[in-house]
Protein backbone atom coordinates (compact mmCIF):
# COMPACT_ATOMS: atom_id res chain seq x y z
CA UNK A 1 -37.94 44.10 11.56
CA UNK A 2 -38.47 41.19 13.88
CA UNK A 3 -40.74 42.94 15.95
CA UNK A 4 -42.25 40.56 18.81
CA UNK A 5 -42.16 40.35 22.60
CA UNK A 6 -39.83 37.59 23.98
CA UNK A 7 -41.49 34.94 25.90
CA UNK A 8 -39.66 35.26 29.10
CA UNK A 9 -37.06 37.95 29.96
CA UNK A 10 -35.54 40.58 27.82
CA UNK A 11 -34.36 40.85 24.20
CA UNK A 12 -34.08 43.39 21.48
CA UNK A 13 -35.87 44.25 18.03
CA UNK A 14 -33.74 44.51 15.56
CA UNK A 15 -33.63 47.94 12.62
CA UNK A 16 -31.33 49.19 10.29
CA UNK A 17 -31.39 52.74 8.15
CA UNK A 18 -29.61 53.79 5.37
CA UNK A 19 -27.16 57.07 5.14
CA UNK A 20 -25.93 58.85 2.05
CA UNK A 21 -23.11 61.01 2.50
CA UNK A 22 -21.71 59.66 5.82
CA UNK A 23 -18.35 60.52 5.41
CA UNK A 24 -16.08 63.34 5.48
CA UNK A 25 -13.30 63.76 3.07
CA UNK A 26 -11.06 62.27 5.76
CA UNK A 27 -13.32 59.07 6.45
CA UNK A 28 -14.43 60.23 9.98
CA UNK A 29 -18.62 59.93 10.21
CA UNK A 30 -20.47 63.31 8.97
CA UNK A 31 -22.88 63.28 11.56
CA UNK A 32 -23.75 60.73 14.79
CA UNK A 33 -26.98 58.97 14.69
CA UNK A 34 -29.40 59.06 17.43
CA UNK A 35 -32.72 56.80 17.54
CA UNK A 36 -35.50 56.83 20.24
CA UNK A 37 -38.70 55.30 20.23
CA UNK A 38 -42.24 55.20 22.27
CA UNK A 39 -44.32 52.29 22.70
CA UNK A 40 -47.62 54.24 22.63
CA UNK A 41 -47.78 56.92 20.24
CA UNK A 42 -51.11 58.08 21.51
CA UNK A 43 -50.34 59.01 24.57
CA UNK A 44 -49.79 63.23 25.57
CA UNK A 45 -47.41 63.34 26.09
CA UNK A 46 -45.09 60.39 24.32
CA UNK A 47 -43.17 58.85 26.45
CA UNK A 48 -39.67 58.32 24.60
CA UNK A 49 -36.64 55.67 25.78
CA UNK A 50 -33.48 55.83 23.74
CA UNK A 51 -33.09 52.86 21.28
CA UNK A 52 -29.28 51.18 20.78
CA UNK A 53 -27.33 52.68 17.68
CA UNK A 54 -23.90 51.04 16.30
CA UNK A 55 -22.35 54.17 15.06
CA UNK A 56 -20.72 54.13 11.62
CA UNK A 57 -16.55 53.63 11.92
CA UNK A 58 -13.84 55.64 10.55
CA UNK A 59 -12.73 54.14 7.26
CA UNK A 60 -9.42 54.78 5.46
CA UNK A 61 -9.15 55.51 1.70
CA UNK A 62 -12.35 56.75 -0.45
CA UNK A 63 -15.06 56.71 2.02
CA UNK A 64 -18.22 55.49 0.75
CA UNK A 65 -21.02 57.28 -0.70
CA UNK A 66 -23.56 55.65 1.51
CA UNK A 67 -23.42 52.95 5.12
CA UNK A 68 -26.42 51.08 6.69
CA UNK A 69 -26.75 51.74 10.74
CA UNK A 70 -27.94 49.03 12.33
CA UNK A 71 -29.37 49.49 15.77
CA UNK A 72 -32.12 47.65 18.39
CA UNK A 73 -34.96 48.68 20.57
CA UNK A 74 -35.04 46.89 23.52
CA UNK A 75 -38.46 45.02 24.59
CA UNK A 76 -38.87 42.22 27.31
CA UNK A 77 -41.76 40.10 28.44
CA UNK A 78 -43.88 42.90 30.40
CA UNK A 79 -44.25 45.03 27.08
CA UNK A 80 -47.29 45.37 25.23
CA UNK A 81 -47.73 44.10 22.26
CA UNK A 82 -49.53 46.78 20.00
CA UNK A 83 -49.26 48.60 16.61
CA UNK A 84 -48.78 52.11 19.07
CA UNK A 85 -44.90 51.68 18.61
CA UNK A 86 -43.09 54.07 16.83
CA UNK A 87 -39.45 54.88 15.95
CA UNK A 88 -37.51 58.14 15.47
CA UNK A 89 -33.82 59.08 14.31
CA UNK A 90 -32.10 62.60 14.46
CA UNK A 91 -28.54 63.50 13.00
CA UNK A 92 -26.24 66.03 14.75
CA UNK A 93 -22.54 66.53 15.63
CA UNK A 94 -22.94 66.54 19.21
CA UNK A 95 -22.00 63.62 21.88
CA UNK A 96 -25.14 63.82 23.46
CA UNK A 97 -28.83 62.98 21.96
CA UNK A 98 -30.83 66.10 20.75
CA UNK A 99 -33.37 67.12 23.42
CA UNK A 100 -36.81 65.80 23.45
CA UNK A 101 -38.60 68.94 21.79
CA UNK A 102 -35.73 69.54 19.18
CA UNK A 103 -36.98 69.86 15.45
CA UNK A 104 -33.43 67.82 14.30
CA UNK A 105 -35.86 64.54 15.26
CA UNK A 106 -37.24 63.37 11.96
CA UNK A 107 -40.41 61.62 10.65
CA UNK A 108 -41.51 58.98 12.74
CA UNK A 109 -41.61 55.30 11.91
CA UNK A 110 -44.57 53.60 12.93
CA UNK A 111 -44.02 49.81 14.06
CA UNK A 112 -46.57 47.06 15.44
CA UNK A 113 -44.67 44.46 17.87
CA UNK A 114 -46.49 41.29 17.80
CA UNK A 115 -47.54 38.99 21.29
CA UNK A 116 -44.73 36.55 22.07
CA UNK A 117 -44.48 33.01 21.64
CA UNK A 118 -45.75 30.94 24.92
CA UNK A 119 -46.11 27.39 25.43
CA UNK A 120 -49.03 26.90 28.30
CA UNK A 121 -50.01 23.44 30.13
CA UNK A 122 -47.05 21.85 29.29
CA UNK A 123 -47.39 18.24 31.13
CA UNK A 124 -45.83 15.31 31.26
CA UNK A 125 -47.91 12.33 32.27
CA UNK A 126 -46.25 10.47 33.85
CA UNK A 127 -43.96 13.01 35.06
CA UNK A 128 -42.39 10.15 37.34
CA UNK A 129 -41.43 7.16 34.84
CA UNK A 130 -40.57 3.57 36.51
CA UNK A 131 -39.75 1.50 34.10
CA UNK A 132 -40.79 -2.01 34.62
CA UNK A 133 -38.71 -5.13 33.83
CA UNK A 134 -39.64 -6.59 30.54
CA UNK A 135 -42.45 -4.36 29.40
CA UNK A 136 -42.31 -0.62 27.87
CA UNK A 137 -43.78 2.90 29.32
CA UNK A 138 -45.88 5.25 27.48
CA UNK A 139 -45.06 8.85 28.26
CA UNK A 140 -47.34 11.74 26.52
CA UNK A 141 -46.06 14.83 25.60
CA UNK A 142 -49.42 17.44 26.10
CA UNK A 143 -48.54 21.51 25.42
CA UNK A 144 -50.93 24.20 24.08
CA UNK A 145 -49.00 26.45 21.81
CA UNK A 146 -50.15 30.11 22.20
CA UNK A 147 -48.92 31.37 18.74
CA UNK A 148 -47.71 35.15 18.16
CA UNK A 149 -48.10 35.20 14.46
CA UNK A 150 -44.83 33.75 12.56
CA UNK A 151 -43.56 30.81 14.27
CA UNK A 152 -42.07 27.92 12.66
CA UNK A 153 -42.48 25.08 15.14
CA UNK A 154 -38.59 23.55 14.34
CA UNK A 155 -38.38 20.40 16.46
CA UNK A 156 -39.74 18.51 19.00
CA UNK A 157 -37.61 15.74 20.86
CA UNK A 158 -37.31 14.06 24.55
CA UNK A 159 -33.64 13.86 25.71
CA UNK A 160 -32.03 12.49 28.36
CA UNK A 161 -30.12 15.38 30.41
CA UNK A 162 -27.12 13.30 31.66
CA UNK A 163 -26.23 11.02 28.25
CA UNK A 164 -26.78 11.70 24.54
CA UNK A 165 -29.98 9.69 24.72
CA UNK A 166 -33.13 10.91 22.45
CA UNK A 167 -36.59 10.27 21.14
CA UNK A 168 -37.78 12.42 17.92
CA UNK A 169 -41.25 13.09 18.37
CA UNK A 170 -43.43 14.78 15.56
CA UNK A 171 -44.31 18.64 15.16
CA UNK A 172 -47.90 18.51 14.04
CA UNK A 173 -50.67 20.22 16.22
CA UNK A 174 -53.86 19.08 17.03
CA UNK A 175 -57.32 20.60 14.60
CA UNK A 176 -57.81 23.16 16.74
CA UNK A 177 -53.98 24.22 15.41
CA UNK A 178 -52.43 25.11 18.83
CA UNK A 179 -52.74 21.48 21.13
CA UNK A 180 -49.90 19.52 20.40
CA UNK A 181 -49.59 15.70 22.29
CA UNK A 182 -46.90 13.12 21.47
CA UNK A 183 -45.71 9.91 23.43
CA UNK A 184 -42.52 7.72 23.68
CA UNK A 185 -42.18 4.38 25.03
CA UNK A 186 -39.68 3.90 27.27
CA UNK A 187 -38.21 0.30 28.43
CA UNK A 188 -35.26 -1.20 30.46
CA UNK A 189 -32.94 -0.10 28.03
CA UNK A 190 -34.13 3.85 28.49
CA UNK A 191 -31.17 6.03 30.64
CA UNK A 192 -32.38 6.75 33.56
CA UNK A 193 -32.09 10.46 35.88
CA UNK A 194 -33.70 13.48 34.54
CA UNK A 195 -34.77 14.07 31.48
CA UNK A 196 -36.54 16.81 29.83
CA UNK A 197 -39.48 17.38 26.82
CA UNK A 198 -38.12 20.16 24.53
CA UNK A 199 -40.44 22.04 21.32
CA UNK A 200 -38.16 24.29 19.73
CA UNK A 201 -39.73 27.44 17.31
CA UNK A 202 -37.96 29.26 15.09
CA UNK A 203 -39.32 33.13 14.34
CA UNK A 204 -37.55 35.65 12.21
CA UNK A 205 -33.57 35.22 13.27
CA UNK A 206 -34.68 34.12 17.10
CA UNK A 207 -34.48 30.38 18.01
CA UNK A 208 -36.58 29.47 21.10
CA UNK A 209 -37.15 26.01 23.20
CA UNK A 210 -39.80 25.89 25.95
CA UNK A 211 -38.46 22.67 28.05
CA UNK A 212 -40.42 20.61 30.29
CA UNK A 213 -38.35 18.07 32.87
CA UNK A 214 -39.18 14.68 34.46
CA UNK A 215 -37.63 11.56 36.35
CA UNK A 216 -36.61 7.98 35.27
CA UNK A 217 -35.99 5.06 37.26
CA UNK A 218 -35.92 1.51 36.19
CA UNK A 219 -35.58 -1.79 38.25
CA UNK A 220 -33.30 -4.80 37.00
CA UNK A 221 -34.03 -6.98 34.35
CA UNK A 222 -32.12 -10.27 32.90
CA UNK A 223 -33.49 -9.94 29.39
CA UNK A 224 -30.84 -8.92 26.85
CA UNK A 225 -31.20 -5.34 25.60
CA UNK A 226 -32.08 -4.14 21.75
CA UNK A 227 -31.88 -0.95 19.71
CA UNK A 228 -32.57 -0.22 15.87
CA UNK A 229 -31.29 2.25 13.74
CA UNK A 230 -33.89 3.04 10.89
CA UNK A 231 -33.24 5.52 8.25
CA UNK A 232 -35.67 6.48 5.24
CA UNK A 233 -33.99 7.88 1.56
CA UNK A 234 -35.29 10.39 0.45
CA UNK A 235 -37.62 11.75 2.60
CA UNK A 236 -39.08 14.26 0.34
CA UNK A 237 -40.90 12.15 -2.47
CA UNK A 238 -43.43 13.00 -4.88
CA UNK A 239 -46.30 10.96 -4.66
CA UNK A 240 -46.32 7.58 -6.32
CA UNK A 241 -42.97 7.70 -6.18
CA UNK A 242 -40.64 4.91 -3.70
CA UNK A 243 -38.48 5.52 -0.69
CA UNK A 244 -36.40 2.93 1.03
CA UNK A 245 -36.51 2.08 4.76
CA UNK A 246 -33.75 0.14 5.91
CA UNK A 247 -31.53 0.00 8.91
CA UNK A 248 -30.00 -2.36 12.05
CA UNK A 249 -31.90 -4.05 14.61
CA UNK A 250 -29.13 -5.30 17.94
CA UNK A 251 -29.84 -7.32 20.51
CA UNK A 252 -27.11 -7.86 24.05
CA UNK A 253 -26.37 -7.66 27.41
CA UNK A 254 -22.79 -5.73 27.85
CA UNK A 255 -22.52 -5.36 24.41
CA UNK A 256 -24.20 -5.05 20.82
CA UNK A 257 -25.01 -7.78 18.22
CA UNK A 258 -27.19 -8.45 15.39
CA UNK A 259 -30.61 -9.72 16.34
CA UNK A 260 -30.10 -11.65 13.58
CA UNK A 261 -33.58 -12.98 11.31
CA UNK A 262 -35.88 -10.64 13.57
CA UNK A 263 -38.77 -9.97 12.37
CA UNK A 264 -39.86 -6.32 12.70
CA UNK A 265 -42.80 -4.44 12.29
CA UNK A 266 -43.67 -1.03 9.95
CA UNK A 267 -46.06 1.56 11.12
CA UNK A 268 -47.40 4.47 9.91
CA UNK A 269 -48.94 7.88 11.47
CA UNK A 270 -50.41 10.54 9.41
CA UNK A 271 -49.66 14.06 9.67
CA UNK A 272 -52.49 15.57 12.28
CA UNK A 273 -53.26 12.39 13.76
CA UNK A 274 -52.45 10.62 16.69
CA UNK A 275 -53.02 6.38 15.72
CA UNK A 276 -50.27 4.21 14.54
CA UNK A 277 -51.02 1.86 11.74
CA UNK A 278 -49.25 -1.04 11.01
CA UNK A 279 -47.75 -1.10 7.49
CA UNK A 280 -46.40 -4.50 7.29
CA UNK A 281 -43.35 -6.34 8.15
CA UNK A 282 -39.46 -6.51 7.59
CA UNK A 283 -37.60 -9.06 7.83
CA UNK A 284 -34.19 -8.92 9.38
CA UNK A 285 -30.74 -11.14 7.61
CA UNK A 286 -27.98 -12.68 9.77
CA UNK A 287 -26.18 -9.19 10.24
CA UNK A 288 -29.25 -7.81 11.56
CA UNK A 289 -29.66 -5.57 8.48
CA UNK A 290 -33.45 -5.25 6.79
CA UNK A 291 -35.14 -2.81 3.93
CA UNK A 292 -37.73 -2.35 2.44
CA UNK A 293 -39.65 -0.57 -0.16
CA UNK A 294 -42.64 1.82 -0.01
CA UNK A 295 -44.61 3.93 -1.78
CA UNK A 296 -46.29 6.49 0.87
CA UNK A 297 -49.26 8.43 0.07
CA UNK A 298 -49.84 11.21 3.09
CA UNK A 299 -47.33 13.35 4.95
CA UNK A 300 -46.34 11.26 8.05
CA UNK A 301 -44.17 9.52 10.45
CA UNK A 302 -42.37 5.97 10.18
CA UNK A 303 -40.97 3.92 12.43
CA UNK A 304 -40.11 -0.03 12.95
CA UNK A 305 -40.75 -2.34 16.41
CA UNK A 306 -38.63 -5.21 17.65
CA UNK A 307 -40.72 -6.37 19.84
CA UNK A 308 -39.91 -8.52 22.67
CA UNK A 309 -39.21 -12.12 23.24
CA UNK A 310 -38.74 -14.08 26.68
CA UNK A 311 -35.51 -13.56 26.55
CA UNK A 312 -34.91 -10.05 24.80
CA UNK A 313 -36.59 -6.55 25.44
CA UNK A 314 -38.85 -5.14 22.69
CA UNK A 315 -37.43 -1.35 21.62
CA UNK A 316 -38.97 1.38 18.74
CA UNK A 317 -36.82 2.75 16.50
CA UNK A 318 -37.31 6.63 16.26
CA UNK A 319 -39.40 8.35 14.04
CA UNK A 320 -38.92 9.15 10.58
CA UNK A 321 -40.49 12.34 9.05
CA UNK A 322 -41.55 11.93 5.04
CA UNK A 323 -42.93 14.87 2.83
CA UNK A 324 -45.07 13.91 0.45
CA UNK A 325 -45.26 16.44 -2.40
């Protein structure tokens, strides 16, 4: 079972059992299933709540020999988390539960439901970004992950809520294992209204994103705008062993071109850490188009700069996660 408290609100933790013999002849269900369970099992007396069964259905033809049951206990945000939770089923051929004392309640299943996952100090500095005319913003990403015991932290991104606007940002913690901190820059070319920092875990089947929402505003500029696309192929490599980084850098006003022979820069940040290091430079052809070759040693993030002119805005591409086995 899944068995963990939800982080805010209500959900459910998830069993299934197996019957033989659940059939009659005529494929109705032998018997109705009844589950209950107590979240301390020390206590006199136990204090029992009926769990959520999905009863077998009729079936036509042979019935089979055996059927799994799923059902749920519900838990929300107030629970405990504890190894005092315990499940218990009983069979009968009644429409109503057997009564609380009645010996057709079998062996009890003894659970432990785990702390849930909580994201705490979630900032955004600064929470109110004005972008400035010519220049780029810095805005860090700070969040102390309280962990529960089986997360998979999934993604990590800043997204603008009114257009399809993103920045990737990485999904490494800090060495104490639970601060994470990230940063975009933002420039003239950023959308502006609200957007929001999102960290997205992943823990048994259950998906869950802890958001964090700020304002951007920008003044005018006259500068033409760029963007880059970067991509990196493959980005699982065995070490040693080449990828290639290549992509598009644009540059316009009301409309996209190639910045054509810009030169861009390559940086590198290691897994864990926070520093950028330059890696060297690309150079881009008349269609704006650039590669290059490289032949990475840690786990870490790449990315490429155009970086501004006096008549063009600067803009970072977005990060690019490679695995270094």
């Amino acid at each position: 079972m899944d068995s963990f408290l939800p982080p805010s609100g209500s959900s459910v933790i998830d069993f299934s059992v197996k019957l033989k013999d659940p059939y009659t002849a005529s494929g109705t269900p032998e018997k109705t299933v009844w589950a209950r369970f107590t979240k301390d099992d020390t206590a006199s007396p136990k204090t029992w709540a009926a769990a959520n069964v999905t009863q077998p259905a009729n079936v036509t033809g042979t019935p089979p020999t055996e059927v799994v049951v799923k059902g749920s206990v519900p838990v929300s945000v107030s629970d405990t988390a504890s190894e005092k939770w315990q499940l218990q089923l009983a069979l009968n051929n009644a429409t109503t539960a057997p009564a609380a004392d009645d010996p057709l309640w079998g062996a009890t299943t003894d659970f432990t439901v785990q702390p849930a996952t909580k994201v705490a100090n979630f900032d955004i500095d600064p929470d109110n970004v004005t972008l400035k005319s010519g220049s780029s913003v810095d805005v860090g990403i700070r969040a102390i992950v309280e962990k529960g015991g089986s997360e998979v932290f999934k993604d990590a991104r800043v997204e603008s809520d009114e257009t399809s606007d993103y920045y990737s940002l990485q999904t490494g913690f800090e060495a104490d294992g639970k601060t994470y901190y990230d940063y975009v820059s933002m420039d003239s070319s950023t959308a502006t209204g609200r957007w929001q920092a999102k960290l997205t875990f992943t823990r048994g089947t259950k998906t869950y994103e802890f958001v964090k929402s700020f304002n951007v505003s920008k003044g005018t500029t006259s500068k033409a705008k760029s963007k880059i696309t970067f991509k990196v192929s493959p980005t699982k490599v065995k070490k040693g062993k080449s990828v290639k980084m290549y992509g598009i850098v644009y540059r316009g006003y009301t409309s996209w071109g190639p910045w054509k022979k810009k030169i861009l820069k390559l940086y590198f940040k290691k897994k864990g850490t926070k520093k950028w290091k330059f890696a060297g430079y690309i150079g881009a052809n008349n269609s704006g188009k650039f590669t290059k070759t490289v032949k990475p040693k840690y786990d870490g993030y790449w990315r490429v700069g155009a970086f501004a002119t006096s008549v063009t805005l600067g803009k970072w591409s977005s990060y690019k996660y490679v695995d270094v086995r």
